[in-house]
Protein backbone atom coordinates (compact mmCIF):
# COMPACT_ATOMS: atom_id res chain seq x y z
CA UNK A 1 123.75 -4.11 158.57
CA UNK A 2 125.13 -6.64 161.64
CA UNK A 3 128.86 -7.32 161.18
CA UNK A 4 129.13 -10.91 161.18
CA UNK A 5 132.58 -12.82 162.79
CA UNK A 6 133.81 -12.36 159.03
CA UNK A 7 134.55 -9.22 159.49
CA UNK A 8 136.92 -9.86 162.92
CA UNK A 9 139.99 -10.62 160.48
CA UNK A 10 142.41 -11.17 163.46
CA UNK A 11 139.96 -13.93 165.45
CA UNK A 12 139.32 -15.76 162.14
CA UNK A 13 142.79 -16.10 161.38
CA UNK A 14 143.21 -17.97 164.88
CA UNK A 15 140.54 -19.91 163.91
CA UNK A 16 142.08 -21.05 160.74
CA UNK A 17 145.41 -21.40 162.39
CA UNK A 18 144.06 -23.90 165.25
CA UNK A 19 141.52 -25.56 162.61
CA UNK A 20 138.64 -24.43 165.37
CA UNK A 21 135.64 -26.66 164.17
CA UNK A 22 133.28 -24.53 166.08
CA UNK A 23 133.30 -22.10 163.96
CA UNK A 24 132.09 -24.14 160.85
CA UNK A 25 129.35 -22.44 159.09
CA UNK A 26 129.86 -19.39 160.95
CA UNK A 27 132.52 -17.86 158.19
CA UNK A 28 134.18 -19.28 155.14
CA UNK A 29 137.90 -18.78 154.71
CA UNK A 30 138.83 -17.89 150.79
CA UNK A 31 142.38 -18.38 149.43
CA UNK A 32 143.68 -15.35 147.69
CA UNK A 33 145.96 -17.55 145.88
CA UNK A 34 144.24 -20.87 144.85
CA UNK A 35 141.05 -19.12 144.37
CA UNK A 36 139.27 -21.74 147.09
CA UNK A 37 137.21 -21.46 149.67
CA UNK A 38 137.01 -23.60 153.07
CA UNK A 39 135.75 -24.44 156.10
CA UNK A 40 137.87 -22.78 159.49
CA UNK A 41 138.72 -26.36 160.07
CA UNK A 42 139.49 -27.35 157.02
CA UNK A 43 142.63 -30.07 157.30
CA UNK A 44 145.16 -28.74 154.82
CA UNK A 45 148.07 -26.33 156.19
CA UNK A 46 146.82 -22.67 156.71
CA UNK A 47 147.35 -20.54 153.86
CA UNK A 48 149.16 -17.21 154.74
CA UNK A 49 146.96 -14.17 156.71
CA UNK A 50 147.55 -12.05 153.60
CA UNK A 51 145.91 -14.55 151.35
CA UNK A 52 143.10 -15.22 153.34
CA UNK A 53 139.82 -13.10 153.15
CA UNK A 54 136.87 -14.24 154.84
CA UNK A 55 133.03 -14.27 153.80
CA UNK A 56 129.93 -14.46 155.74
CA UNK A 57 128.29 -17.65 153.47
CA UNK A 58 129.30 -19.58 150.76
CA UNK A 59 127.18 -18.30 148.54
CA UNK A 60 129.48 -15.03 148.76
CA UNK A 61 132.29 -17.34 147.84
CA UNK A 62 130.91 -18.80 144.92
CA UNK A 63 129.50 -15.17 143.68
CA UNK A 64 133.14 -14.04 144.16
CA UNK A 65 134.43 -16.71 141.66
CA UNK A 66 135.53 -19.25 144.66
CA UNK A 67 135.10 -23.06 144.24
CA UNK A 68 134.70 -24.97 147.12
CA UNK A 69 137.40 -27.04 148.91
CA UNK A 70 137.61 -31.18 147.83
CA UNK A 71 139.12 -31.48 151.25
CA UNK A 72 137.11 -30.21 153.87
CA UNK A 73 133.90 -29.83 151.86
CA UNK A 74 132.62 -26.58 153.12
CA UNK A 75 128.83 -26.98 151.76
CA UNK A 76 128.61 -29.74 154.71
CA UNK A 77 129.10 -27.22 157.71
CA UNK A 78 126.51 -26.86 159.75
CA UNK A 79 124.61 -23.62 159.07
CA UNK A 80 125.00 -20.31 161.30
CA UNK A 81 123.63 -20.37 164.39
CA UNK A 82 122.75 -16.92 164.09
CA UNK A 83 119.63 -17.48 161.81
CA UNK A 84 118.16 -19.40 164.77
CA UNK A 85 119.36 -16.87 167.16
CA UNK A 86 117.76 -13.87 165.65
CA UNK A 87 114.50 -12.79 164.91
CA UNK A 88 115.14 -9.95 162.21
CA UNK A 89 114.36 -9.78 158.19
CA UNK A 90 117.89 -11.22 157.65
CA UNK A 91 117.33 -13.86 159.98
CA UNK A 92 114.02 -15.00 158.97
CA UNK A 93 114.23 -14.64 155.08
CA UNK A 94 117.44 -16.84 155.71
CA UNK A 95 115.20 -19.70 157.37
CA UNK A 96 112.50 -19.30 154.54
CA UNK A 97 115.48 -19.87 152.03
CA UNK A 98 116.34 -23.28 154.00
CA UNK A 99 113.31 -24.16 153.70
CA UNK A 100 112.82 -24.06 149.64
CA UNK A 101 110.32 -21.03 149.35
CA UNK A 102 112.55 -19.32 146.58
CA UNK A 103 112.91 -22.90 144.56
CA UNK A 104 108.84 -22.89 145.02
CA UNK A 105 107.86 -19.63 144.83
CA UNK A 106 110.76 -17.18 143.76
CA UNK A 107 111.84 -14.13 145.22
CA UNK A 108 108.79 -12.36 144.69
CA UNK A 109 106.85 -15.19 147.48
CA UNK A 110 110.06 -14.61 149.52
CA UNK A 111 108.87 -11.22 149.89
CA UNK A 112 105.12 -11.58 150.17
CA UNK A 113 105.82 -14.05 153.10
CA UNK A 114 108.11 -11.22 155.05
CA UNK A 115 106.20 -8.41 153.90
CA UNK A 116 109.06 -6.16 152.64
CA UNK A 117 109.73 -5.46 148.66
CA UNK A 118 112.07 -7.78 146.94
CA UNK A 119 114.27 -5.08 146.52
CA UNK A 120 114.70 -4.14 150.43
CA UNK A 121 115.01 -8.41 150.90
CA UNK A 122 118.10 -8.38 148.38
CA UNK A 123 119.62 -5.13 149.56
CA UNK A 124 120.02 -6.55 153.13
CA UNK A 125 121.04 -9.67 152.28
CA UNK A 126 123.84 -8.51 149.98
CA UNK A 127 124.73 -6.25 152.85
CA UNK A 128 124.79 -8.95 155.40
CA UNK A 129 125.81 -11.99 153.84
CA UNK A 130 127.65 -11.13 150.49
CA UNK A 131 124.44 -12.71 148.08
CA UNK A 132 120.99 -11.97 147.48
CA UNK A 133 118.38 -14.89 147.82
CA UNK A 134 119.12 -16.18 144.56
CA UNK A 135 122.62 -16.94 144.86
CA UNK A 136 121.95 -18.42 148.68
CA UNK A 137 119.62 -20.44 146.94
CA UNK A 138 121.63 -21.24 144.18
CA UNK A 139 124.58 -22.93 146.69
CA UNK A 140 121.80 -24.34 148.41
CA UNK A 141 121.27 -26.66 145.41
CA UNK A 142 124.37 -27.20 144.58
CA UNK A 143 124.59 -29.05 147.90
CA UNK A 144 121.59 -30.95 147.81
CA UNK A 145 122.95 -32.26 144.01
CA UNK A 146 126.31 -33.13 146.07
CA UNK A 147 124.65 -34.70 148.23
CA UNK A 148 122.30 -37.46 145.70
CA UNK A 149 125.47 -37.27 143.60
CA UNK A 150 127.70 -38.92 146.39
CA UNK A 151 125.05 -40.88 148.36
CA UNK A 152 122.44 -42.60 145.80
CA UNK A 153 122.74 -44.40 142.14
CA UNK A 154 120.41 -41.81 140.96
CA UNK A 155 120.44 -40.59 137.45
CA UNK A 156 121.92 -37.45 136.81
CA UNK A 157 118.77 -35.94 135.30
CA UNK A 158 116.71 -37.06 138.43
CA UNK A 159 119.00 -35.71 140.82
CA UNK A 160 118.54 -32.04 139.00
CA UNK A 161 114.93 -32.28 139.15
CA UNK A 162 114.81 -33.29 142.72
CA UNK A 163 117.97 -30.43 143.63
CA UNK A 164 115.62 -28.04 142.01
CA UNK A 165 117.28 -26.98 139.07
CA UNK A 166 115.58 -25.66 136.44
CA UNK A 167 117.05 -28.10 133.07
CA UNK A 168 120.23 -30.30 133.32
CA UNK A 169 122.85 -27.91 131.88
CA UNK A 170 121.67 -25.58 134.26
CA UNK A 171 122.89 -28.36 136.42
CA UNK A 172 125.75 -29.40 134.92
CA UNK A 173 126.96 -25.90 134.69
CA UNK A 174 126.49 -25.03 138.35
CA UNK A 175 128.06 -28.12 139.68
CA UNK A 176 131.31 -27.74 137.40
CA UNK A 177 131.42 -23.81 138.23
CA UNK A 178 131.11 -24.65 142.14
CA UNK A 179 132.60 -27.73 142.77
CA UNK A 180 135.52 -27.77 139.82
CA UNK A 181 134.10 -31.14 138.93
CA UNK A 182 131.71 -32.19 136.28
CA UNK A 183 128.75 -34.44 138.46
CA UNK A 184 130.66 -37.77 137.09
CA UNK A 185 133.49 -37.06 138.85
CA UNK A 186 131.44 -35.93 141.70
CA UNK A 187 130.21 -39.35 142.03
CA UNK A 188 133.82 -41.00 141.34
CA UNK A 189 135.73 -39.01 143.69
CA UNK A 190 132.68 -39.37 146.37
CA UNK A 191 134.38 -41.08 149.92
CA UNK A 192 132.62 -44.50 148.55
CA UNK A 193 133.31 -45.90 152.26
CA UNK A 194 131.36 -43.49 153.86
CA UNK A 195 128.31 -43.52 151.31
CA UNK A 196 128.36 -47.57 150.69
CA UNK A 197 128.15 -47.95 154.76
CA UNK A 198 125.51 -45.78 154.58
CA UNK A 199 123.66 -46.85 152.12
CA UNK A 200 124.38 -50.81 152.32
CA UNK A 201 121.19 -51.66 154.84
CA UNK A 202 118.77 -49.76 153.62
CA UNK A 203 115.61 -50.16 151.65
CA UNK A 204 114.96 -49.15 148.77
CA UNK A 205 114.14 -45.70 147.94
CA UNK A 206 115.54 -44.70 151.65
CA UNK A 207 118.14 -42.24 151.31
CA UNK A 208 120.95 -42.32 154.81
CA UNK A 209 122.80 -38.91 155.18
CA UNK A 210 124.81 -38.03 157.86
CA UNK A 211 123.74 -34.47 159.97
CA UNK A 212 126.52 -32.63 161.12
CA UNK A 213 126.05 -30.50 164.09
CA UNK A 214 129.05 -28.85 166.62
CA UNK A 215 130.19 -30.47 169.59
CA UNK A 216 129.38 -31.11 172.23
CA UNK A 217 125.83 -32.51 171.75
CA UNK A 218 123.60 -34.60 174.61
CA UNK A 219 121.21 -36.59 173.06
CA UNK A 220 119.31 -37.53 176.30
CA UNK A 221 116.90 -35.14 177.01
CA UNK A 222 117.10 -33.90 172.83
CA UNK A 223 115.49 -37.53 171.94
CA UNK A 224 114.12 -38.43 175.31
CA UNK A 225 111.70 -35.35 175.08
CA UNK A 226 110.69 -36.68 171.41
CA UNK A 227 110.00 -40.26 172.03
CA UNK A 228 108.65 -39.80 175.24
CA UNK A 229 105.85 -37.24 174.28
CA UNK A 230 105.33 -39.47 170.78
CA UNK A 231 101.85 -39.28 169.49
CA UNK A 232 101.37 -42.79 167.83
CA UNK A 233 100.92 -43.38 164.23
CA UNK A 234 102.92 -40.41 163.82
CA UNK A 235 106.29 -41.07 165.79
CA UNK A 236 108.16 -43.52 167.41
CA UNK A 237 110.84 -45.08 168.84
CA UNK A 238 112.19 -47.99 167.14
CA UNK A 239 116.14 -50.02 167.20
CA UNK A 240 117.72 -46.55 168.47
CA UNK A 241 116.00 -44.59 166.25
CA UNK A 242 113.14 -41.36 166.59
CA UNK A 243 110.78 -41.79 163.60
CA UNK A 244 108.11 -39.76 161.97
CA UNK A 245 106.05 -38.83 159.40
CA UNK A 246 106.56 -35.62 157.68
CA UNK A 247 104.20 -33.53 155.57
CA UNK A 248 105.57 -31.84 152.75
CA UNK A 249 105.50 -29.33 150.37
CA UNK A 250 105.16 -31.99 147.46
CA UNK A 251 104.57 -34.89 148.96
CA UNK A 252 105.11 -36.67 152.34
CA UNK A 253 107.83 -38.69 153.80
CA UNK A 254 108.98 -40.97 156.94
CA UNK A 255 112.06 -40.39 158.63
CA UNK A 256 114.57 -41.82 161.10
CA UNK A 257 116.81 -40.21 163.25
CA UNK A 258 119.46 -41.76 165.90
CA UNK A 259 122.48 -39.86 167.85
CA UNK A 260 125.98 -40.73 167.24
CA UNK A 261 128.89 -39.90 168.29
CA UNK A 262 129.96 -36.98 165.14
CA UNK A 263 126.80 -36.77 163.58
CA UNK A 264 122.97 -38.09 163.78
CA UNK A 265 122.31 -40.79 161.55
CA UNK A 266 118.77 -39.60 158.83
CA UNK A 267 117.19 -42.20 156.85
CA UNK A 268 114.88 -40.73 154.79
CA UNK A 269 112.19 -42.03 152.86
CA UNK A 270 110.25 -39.19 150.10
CA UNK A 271 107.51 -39.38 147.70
CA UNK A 272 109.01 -36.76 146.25
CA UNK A 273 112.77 -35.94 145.99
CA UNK A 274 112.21 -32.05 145.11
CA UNK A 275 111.47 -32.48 149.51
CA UNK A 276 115.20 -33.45 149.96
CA UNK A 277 116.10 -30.25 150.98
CA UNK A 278 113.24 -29.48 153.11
CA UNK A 279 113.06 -32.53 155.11
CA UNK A 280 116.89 -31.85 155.61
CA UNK A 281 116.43 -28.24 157.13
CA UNK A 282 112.81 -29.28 159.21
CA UNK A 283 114.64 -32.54 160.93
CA UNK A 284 118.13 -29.78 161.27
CA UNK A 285 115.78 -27.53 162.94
CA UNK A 286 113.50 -30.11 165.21
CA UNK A 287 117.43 -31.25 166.58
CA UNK A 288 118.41 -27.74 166.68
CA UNK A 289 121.71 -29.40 164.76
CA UNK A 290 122.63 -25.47 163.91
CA UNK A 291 122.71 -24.25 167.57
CA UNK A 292 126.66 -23.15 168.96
CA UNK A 293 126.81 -25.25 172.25
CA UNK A 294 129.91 -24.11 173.42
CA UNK A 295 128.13 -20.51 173.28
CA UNK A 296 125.45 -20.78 175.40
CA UNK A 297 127.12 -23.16 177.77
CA UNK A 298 130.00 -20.74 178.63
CA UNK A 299 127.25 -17.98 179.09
CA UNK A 300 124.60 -20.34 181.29
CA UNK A 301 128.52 -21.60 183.61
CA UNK A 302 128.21 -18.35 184.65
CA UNK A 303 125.89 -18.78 187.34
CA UNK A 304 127.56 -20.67 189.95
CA UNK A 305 124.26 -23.02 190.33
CA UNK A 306 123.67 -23.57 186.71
CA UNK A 307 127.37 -24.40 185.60
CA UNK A 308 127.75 -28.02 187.77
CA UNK A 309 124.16 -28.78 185.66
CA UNK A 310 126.20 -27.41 182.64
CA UNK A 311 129.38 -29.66 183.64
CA UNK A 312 127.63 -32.57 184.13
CA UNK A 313 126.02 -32.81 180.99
CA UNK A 314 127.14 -29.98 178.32
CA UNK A 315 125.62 -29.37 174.94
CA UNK A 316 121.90 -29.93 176.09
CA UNK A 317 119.51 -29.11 172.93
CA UNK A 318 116.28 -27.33 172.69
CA UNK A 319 114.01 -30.41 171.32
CA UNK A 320 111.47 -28.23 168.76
CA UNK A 321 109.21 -29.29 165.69
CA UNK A 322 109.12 -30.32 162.33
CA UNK A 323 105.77 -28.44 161.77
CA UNK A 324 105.01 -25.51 163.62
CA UNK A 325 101.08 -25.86 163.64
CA UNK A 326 101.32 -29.22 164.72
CA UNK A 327 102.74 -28.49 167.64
CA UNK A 328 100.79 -25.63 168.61
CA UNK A 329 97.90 -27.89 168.23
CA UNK A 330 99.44 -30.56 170.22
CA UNK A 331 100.44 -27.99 173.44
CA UNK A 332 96.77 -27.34 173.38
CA UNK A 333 96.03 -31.01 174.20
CA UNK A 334 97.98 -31.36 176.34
CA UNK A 335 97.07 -28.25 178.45
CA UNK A 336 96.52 -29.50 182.03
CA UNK A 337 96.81 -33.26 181.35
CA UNK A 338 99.18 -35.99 181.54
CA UNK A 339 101.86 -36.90 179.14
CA UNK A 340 100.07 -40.37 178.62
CA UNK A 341 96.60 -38.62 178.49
CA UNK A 342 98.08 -35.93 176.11
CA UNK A 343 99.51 -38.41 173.73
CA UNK A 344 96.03 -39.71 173.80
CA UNK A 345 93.99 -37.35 172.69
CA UNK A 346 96.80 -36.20 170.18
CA UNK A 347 96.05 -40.11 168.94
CA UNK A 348 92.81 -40.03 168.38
CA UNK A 349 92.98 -37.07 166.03
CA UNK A 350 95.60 -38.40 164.25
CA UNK A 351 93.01 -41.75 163.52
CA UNK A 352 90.01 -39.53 162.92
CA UNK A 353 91.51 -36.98 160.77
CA UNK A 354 95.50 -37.90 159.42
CA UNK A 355 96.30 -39.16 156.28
CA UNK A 356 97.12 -42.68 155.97
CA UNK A 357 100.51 -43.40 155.00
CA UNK A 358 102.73 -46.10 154.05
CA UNK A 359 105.57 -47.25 156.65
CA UNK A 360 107.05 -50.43 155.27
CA UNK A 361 110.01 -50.23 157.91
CA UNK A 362 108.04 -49.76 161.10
CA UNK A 363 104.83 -48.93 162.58
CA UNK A 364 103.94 -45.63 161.01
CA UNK A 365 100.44 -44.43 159.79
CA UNK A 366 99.58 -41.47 159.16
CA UNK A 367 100.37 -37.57 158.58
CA UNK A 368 99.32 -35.43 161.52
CA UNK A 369 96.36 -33.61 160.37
CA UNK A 370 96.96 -30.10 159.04
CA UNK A 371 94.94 -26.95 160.15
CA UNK A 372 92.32 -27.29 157.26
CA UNK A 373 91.81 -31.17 158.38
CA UNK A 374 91.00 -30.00 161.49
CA UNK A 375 89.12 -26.69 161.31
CA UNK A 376 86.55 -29.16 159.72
CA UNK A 377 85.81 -31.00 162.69
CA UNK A 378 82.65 -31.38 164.95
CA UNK A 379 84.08 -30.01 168.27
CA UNK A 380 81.09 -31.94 170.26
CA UNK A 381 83.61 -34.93 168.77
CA UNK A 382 86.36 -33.81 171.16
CA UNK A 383 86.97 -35.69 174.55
CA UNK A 384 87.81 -32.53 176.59
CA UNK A 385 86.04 -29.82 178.39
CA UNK A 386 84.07 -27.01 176.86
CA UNK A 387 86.63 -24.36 177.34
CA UNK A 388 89.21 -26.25 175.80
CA UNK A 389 87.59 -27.56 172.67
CA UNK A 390 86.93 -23.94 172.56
CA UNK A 391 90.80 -23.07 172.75
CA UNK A 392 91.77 -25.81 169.79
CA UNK A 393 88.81 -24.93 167.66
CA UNK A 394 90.01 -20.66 167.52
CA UNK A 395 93.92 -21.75 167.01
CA UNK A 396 92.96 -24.53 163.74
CA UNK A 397 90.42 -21.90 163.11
CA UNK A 398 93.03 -18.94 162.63
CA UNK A 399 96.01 -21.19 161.12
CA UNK A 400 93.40 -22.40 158.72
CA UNK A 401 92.58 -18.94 157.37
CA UNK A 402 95.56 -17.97 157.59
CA UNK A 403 94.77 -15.16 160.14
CA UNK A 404 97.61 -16.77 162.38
CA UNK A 405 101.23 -17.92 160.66
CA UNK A 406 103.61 -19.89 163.00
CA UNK A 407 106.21 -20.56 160.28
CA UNK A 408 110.04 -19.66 160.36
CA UNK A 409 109.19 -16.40 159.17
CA UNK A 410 107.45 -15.14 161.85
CA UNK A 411 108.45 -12.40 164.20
CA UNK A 412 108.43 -13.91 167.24
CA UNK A 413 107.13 -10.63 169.50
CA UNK A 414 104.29 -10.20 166.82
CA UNK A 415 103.13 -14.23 167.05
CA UNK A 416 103.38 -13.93 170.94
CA UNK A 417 100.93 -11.09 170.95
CA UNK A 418 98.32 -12.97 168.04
CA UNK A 419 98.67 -16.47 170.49
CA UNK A 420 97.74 -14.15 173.81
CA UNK A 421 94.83 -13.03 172.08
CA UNK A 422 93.47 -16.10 171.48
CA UNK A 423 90.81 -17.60 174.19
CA UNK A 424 92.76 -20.19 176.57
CA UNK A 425 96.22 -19.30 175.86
CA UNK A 426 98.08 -17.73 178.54
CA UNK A 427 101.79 -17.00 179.27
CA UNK A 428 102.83 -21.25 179.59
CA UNK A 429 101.17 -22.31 176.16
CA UNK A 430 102.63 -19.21 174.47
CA UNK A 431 106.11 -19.76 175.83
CA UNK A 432 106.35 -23.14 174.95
CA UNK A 433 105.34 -22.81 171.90
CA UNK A 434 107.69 -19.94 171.26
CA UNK A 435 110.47 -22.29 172.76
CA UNK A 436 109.60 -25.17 170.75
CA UNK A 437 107.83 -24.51 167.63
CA UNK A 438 109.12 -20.55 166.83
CA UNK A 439 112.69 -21.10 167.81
CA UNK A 440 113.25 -18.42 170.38
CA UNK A 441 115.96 -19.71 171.85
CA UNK A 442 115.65 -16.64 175.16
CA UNK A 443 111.97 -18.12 175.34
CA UNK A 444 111.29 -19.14 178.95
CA UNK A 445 107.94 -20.80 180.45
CA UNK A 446 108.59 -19.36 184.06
CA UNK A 447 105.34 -21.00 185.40
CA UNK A 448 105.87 -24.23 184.37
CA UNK A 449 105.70 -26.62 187.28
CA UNK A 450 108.38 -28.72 185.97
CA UNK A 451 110.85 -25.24 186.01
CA UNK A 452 109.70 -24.21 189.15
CA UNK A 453 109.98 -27.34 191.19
CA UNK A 454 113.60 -27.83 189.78
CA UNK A 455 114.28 -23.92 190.58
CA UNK A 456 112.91 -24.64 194.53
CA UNK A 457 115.44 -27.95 194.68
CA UNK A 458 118.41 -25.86 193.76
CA UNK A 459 117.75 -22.69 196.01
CA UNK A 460 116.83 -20.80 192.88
CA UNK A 461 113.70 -18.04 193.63
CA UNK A 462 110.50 -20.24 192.39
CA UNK A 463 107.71 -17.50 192.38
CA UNK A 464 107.89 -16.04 188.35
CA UNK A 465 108.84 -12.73 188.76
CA UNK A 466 111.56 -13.56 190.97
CA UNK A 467 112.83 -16.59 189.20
CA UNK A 468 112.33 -14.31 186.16
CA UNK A 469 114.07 -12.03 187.40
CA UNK A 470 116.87 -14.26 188.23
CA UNK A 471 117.05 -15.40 184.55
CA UNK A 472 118.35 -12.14 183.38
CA UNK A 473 121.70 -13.40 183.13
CA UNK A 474 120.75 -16.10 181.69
CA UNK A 475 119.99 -14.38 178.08
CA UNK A 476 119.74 -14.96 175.20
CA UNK A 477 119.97 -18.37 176.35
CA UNK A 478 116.89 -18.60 178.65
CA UNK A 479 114.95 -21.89 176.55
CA UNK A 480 118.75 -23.54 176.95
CA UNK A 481 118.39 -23.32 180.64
CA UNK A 482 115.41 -24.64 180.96
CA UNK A 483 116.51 -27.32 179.57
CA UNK A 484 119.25 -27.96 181.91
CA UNK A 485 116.19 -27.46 184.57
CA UNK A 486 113.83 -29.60 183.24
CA UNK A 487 117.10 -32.60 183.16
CA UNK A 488 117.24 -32.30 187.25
CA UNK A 489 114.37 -34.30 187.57
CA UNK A 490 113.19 -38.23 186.49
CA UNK A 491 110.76 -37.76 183.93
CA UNK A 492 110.90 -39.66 180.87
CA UNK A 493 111.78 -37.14 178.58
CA UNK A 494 115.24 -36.59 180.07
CA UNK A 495 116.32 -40.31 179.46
CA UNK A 496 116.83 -42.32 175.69
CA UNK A 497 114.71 -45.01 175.51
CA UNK A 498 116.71 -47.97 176.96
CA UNK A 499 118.27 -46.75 178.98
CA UNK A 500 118.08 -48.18 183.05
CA UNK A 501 114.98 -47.21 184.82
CA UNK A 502 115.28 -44.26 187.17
CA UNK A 503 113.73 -43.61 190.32
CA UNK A 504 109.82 -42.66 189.82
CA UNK A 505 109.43 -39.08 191.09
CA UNK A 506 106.00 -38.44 192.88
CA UNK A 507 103.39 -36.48 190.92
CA UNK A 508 103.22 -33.04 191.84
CA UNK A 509 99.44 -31.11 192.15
CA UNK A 510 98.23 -29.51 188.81
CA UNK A 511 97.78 -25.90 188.13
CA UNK A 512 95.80 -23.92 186.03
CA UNK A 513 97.00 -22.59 182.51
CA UNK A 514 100.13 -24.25 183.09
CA UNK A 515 99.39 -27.18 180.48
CA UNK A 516 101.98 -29.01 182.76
CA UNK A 517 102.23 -32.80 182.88
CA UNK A 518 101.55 -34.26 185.98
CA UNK A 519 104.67 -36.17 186.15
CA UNK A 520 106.94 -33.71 185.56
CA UNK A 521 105.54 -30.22 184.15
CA UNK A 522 107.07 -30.61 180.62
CA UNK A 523 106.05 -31.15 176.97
């Protein structure tokens, strides 16, 4: 069992005392004496130490007969950082959870999908986090059900179906027993402002939430690197806003996403509402919305030639995916080429093979095309060399069957090893996709030209073993400093859309196995 910050009584009592947002979502403060539960920020005066006692989720809270705050609204924190930190059974049944699988396929295809009993999956999360999966996915729901309660006119019986509960009363009863409010006075109470401005412009059937995430964040490089490398039909950039299609496990959806200030603005558009809560957690994840900034800046300050990078521009995300195989797919293509010629090829695929889609707001067309869409291809229909249609043909090949899985529940050393092993993927293309597709957030593409070039400019060692071995300090945080490499330079990706031109860079020579851009060295 890992001790979470729940258990350091004296440092979450400052936190409550100073009403420290960053620690939202990390622990949950329960009052002894009202029988509440909060977020460390939470606006009210601090209870007393002796009536505080602390809990690693709020599933604990509810399971301990807690109901959550009306004030601070706990079930809106952003989620731990940790599960996207670690890469252990805790860690990755947690991301399986956020993504739906025990509303879809119980506890028992929790357990099939991490390859441990059901009984060893509960044990360890009851150790760790106070609830087994069924209560974390119980709270789960009752925050998806806030959420349509407060935001859309839907009826109540809809919203239950789409939150995943089983019948209404099941509903009913978990709402009143969590939130001390039957859903009606949910909706009443909701902050109307908040949900009509939302809600006012948009279509109908498009659902706008606001995505909490800690301070600081920089959206430059977080939704340069996304519209930038945008494979058309499938993304774009359109008034402020990074749209795409998503594929889903009951339907498909478009989404929009656009920085502000507290929170990024999500419009969401679903075939199916029962994808609420997955669409939430995939677009959380491709942000990294759940990451603690203020973490892995402090640690990356502390070399004297990162920190003015860190300074300058603090809070830098790691940009990642909405669908793991996709992108795996798409760092094949774009082994060795050009951003433009990359997004090209990616294009062409997408015509040939996606599934057409509706996009009555923009210019959207299809679904990228899963594994099985594309294992079914001719390869002599590729436009790339030999080796490489070789390369894209293995990876659908083994994500079709199933030989190769590249979803949150993967252990990231294990996948590593299974991508290595394939023909054409060497230490750049596994990196990056461990970086930006896994979620390692200590993943680290030494030989990427972009990194390297960046490393020589600031008197940093640019062979690999010595840069790598400069990077030691730099852990757990190595894919956050890349980041903060890859922004020294003026490609595209490190710059929103709109904003003023900057200085064209001259191309740099191409190198084998690096699948680097020529612009830059990035994807």
């Amino acid at each position: 069992m890992q001790n979470g910050m729940h258990a350091e009584t004296e440092r979450c009592v400052r936190a409550v005392q100073s009403k420290d947002a960053r620690f939202d979502g990390w622990f949950f403060t329960a009052v002894l004496t009202t029988r509440i539960y909060c977020r460390p920020s939470c606006p009210v005066v601090p209870p007393k130490p002796e009536n505080m006692t602390f809990y690693p989720s709020a599933a604990a809270c509810q399971q301990a007969g807690f109901r959550a705050c009306k004030r601070c609204r706990p079930d809106t924190s952003p989620g731990s950082p940790e599960w996207n930190l670690r890469a252990d059974l805790v860690a990755r049944a947690m991301r399986l959870i956020g993504d739906g699988i025990v509303d879809r396929e119980g506890v028992p295809g929790l357990a099939t999908r991490l390859g441990y009993s059901t009984r060893q999956i509960e044990r360890q999360l009851l150790a760790e986090l106070g609830a087994g999966p069924l209560a974390l996915a119980r709270a789960q729901r009752a925050q998806t059900a806030r959420l349509l309660i407060e935001t859309t006119p839907l009826p109540m019986a809809e919203i239950a179906f789409a939150a995943g509960f089983s019948s209404v009363r099941t509903f009913n009863d978990t709402v009143r027993e969590v939130f001390a409010l039957a859903p009606s006075e949910l909706r009443t109470r909701a902050p109307r402002n908040r949900a009509d401005a939302a809600n006012s412009t948009a279509a109908p059937g498009v659902l706008a939430l606001r995505l909490p995430f800690r301070a600081p964040l920089n959206p430059d490089n977080l939704f340069g690197h996304l519209a930038a490398t945008a494979v058309p039909g499938v993304e774009e950039w359109r008034d402020g806003a990074y749209r795409r299609t998503l594929r889903l496990p009951y339907g498909h959806g478009v989404v929009a996403l656009a920085p502000r200030p507290d929170h990024i603005g999500c419009r969401l558009t679903l075939s199916d509402l029962r994808d609420l809560t997955v669409a939430i957690s995939r677009c959380r994840r491709m942000l990294d919305l759940d990451a603690d900034p203020v973490a892995v800046d402090d640690q990356l300050r502390t070399d004297p030639v990162l920190a003015p990078l860190v300074d300058k521009a603090p809070g830098r995300r790691v940009p990642r995916t909405v669908d793991e195989a996709e992108f795996a797919v798409r760092a094949v293509l774009g082994q060795q080429v050009s951003t433009a010629a990359a997004r090209t090829h990616a294009g062409r695929l997408v015509a040939a093979h996606g599934e057409r889609v509706d996009d009555p707001e923009g210019g959207l067309t299809h679904l990228f095309p899963s594994a099985e869409d594309l294992a079914a291809l001719d390869p002599e229909a590729l436009a790339m060399p030999a080796t490489r249609r070789t390369t894209l043909t293995t990876l659908v090949g083994r994500l079709a069957d199933g030989t190769l899985k590249l979803g949150v529940e993967g252990d990231w050393a294990e996948t590593r090893a299974r991508l290595l092993a394939l023909p054409g993927f060497g230490p750049w293309t596994v990196e990056v996709i461990a970086m930006r597709a896994l979620g390692d957030p200590d993943a680290f593409p030494v030989t990427d030209l972009g990194i390297r070039y960046a490393a020589r400019d600031l008197g940093l060692p640019s062979t690999p073993a010595a840069l790598t071995a400069r990077a030691a300090d730099w852990r757990p945080w190595r894919a956050y400093a890349v980041q903060y490499l890859w922004a020294t330079g003026t490609h595209p990706v490190n710059f929103l859309p709109g904003q003023p031109e900057q200085p064209e860079q001259p191309e740099q020579p191409e190198q084998p196995e690096q699948a680097a851009h020529a612009e830059k060295g990035v994807q």
